[in-house]
C-alpha atoms as a PDB file:
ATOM      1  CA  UNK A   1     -16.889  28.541   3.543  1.00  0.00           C
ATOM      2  CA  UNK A   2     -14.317  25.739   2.158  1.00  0.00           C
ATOM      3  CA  UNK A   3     -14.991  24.053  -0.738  1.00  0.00           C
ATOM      4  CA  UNK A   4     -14.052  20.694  -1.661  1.00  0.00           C
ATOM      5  CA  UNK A   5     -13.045  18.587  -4.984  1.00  0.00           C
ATOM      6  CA  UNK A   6     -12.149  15.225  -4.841  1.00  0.00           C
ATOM      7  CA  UNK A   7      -8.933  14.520  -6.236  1.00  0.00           C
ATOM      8  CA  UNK A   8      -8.702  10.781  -7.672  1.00  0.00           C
ATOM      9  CA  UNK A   9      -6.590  10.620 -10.478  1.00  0.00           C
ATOM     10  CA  UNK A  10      -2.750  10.958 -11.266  1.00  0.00           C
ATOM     11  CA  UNK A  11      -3.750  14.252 -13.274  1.00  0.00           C
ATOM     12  CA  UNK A  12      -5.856  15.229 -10.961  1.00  0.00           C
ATOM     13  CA  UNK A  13      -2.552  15.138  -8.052  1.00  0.00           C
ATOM     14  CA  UNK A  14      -0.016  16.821 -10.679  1.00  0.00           C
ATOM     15  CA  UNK A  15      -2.150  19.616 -10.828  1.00  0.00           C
ATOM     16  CA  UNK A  16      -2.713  20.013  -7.294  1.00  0.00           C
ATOM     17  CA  UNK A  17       1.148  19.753  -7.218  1.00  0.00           C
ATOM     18  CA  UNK A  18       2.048  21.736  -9.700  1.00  0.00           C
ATOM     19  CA  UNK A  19      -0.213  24.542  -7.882  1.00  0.00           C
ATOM     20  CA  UNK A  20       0.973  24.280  -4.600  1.00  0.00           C
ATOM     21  CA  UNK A  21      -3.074  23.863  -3.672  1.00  0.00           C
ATOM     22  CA  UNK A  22      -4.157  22.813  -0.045  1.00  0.00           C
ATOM     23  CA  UNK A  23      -5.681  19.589   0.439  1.00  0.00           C
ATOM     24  CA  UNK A  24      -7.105  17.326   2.898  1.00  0.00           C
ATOM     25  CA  UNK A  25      -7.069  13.862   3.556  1.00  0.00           C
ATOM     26  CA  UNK A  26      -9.489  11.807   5.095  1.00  0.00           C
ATOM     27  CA  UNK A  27      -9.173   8.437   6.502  1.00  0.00           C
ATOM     28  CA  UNK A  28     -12.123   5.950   7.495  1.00  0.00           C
ATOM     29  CA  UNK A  29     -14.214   8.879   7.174  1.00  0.00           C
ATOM     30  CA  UNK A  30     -12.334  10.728   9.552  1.00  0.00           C
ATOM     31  CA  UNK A  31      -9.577  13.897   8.718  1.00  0.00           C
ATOM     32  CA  UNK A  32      -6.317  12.729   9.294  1.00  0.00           C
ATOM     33  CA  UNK A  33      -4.463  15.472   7.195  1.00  0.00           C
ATOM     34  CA  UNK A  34      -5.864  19.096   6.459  1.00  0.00           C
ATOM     35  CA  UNK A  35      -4.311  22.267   5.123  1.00  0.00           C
ATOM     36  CA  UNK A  36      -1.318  20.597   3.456  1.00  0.00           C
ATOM     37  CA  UNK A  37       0.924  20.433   0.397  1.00  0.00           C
ATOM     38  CA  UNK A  38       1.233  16.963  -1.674  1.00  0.00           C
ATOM     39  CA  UNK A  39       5.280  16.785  -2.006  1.00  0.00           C
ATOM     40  CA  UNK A  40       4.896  13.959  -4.193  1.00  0.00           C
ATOM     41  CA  UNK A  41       2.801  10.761  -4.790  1.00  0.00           C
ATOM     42  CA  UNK A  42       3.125   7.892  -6.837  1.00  0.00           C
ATOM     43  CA  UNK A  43       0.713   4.824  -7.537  1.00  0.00           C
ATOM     44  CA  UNK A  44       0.633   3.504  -3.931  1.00  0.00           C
ATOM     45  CA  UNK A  45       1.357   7.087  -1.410  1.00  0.00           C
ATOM     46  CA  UNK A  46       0.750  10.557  -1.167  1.00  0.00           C
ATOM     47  CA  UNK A  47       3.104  12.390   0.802  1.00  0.00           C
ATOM     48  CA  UNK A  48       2.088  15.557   2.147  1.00  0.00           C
ATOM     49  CA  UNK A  49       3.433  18.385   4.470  1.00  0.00           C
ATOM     50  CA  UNK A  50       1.646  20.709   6.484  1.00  0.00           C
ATOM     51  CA  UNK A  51       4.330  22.425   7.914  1.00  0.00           C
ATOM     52  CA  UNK A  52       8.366  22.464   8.288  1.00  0.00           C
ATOM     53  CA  UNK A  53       8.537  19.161  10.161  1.00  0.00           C
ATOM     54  CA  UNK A  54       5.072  17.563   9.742  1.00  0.00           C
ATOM     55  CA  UNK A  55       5.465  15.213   6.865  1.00  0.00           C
ATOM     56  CA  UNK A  56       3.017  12.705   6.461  1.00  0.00           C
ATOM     57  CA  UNK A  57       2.401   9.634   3.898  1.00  0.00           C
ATOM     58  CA  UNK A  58      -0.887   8.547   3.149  1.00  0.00           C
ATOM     59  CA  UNK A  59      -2.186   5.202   1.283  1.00  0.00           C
ATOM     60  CA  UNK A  60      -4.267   6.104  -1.964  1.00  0.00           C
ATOM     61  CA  UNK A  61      -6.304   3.099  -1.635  1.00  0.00           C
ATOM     62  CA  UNK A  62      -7.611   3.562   2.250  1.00  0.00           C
ATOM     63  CA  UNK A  63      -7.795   7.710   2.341  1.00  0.00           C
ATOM     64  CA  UNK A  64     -10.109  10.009   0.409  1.00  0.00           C
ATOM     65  CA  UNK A  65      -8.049  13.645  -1.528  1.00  0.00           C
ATOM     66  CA  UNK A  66      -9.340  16.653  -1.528  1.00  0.00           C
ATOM     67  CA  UNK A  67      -8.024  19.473  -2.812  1.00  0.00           C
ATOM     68  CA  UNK A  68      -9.258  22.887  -0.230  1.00  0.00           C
ATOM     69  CA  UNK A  69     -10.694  25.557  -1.786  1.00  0.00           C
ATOM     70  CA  UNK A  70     -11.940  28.466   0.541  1.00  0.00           C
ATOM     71  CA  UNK A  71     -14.473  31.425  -0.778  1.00  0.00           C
END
């Protein structure tokens, strides 16, 4: 069973960062982005990467972060 925790502020991404945690990334209610990396973010996008050529960048004000956490 996954477990999720919304991530919301810039702390809250460094330390999902820093960690290397799995996230997911929802988008009009709707995943758009699961099982990947943040490579970096700053006030306006997230940039993620799910796997050697998948890079994706995501708005902070129209998705929804949150980091995975599986049991």
């Amino acid at each position: 069973m996954a477990i999720n925790r919304r991530i919301v502020s810039d702390r809250d991404f460094n330390e999902v960062l820093d960690k290397q945690l799995k996230i997911r990334v929802f988008q009009h209610n709707q995943i758009v982005d699961g099982n990947a990396l943040i490579v970096r973010f700053d006030d306006d996008v997230v940039v993620t990467q799910s796997g050697v050529g998948d890079i994706s960048y995501h708005n902070r004000e129209e998705c929804e972060f949150f980091e995975l956490k599986r049991r």
